[in-house]
C-alpha atoms as a PDB file:
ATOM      1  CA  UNK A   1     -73.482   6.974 217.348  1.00  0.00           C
ATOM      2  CA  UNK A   2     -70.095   6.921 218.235  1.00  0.00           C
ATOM      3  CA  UNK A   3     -67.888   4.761 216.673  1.00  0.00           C
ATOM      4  CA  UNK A   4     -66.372   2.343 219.494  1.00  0.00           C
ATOM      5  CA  UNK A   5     -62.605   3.614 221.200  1.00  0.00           C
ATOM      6  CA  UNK A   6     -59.326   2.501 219.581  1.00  0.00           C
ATOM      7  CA  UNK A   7     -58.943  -0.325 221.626  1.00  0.00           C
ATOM      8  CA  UNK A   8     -62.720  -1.853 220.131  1.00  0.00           C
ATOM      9  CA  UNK A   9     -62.561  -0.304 216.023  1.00  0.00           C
ATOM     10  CA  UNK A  10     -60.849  -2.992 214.952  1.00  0.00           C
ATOM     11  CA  UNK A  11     -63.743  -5.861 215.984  1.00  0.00           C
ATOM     12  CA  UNK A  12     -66.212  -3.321 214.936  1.00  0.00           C
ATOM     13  CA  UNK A  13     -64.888  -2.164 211.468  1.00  0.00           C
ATOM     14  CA  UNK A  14     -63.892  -5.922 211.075  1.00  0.00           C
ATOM     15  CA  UNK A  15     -67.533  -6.764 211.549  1.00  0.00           C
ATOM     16  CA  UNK A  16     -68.897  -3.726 209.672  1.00  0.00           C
ATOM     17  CA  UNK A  17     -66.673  -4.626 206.713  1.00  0.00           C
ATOM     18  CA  UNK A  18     -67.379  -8.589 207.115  1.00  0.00           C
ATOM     19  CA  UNK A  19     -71.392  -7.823 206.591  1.00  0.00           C
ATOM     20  CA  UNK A  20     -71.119  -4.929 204.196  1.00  0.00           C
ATOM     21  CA  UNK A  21     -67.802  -5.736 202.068  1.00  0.00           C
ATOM     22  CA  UNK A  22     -70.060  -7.771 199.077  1.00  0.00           C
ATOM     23  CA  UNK A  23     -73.142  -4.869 198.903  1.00  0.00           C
ATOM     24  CA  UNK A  24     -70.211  -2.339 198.727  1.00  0.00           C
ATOM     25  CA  UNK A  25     -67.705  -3.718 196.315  1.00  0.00           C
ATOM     26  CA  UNK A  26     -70.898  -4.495 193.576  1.00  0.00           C
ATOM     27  CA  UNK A  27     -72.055  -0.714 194.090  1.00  0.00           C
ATOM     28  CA  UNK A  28     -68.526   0.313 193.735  1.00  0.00           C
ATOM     29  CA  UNK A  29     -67.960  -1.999 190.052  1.00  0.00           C
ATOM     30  CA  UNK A  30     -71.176  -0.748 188.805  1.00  0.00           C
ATOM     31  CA  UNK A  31     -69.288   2.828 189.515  1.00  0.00           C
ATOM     32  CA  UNK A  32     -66.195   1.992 188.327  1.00  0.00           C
ATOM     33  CA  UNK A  33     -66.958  -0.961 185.791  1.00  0.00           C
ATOM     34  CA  UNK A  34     -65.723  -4.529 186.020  1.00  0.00           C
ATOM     35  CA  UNK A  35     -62.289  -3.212 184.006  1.00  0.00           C
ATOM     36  CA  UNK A  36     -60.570  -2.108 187.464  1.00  0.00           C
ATOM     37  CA  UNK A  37     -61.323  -4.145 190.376  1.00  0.00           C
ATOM     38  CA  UNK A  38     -58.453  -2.774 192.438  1.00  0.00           C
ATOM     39  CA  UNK A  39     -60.335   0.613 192.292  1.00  0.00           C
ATOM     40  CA  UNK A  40     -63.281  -0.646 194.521  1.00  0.00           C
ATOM     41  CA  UNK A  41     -61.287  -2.360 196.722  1.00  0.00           C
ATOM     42  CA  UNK A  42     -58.597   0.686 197.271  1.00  0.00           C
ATOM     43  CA  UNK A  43     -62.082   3.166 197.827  1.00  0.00           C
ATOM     44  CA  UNK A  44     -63.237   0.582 200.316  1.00  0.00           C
ATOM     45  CA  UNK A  45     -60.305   0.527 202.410  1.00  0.00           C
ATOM     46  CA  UNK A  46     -59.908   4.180 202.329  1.00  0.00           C
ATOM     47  CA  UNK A  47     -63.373   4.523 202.981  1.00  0.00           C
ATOM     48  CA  UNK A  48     -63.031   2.760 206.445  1.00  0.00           C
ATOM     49  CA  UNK A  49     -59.913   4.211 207.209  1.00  0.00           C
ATOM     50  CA  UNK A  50     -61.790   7.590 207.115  1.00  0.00           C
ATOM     51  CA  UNK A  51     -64.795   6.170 208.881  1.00  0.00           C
ATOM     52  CA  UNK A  52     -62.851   5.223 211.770  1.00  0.00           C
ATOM     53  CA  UNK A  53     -61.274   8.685 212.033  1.00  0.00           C
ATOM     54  CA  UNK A  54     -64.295  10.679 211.516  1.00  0.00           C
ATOM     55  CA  UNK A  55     -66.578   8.019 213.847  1.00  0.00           C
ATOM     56  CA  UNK A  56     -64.050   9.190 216.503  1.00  0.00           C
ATOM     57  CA  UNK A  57     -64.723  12.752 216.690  1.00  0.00           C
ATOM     58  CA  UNK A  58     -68.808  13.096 215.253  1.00  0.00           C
ATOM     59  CA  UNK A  59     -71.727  10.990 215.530  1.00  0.00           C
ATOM     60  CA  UNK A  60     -72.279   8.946 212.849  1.00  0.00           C
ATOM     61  CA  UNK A  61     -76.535   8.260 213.237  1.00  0.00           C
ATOM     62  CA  UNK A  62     -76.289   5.553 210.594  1.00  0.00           C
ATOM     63  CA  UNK A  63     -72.398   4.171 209.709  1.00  0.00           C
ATOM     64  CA  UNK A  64     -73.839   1.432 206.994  1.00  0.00           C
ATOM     65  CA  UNK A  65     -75.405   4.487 205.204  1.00  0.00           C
ATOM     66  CA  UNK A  66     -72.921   7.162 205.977  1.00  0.00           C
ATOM     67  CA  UNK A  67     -69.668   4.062 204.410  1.00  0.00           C
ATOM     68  CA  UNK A  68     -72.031   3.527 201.357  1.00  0.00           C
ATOM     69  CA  UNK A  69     -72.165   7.405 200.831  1.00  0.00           C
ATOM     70  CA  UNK A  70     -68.969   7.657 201.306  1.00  0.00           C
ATOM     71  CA  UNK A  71     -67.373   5.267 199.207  1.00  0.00           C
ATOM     72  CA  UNK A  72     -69.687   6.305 196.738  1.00  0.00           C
ATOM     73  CA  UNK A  73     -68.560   9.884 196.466  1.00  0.00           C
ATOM     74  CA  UNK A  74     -64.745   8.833 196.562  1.00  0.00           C
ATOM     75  CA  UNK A  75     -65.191   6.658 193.548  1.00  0.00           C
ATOM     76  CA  UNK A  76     -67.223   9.285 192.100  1.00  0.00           C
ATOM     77  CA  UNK A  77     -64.047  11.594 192.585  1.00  0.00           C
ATOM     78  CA  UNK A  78     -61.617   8.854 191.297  1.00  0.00           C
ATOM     79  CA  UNK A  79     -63.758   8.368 188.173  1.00  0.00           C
ATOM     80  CA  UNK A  80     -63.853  11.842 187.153  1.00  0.00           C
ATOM     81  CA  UNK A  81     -60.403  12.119 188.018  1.00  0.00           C
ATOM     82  CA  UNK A  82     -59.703   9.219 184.966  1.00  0.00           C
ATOM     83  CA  UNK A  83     -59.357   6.653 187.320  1.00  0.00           C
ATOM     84  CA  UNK A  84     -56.112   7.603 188.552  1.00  0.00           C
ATOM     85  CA  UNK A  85     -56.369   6.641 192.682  1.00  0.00           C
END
C-alpha cells in the first residue's frame, strides 16, 4: 500500500496517529522507562515523519506494523545510544 499523495498524508497520518498514538507511546515507555517521556514522544513523531517519506516511494503492506517496528528500532537506537535523541 501506498501511502496517500501529499495533498491526503496529513488526514491519513492524523488518523493513523489518532488510533495508534496510546498502543505506541506504552510500547515506547516500557522501552525507554517512565523516567523520559519526551523520548517516546520525540521517536513517535520522527517515526511518522519517516513513514510518510518512505510510504511515498515503497509499499508499505501493513503501515500499523511497519510504525510499531519502526519506532521500536529507533528507540532501541536511542537507548543504546544513552538516551541522548
Amino acid at each position: 500500500m501506498h501511502l496517500p499523495n501529499e495533498k491526503d498524508a496529513q488526514p491519513f497520518l492524523d488518523n493513523l496517529f489518532r488510533r495508534e498514538t496510546r498502543k505506541l507511546a506504552s510500547v515506547l515507555t516500557q522501552t525507554f522507562s517512565a523516567r523520559n517521556l519526551e523520548l517516546p514522544e520525540d521517536v513517535m513523531q520522527d517515526t511518522l515523519l519517516k513513514l510518510l517519506h518512505v510510504g511515498s516511494t515503497a509499499v508499505i503492506q501493513n503501515p500499523i506494523a511497519w510504525l510499531f517496528a519502526a519506532a521500536r528500532n529507533k528507540a532501541l537506537d536511542v537507548a543504546m545510544k544513552g538516551n541522548s535523541y
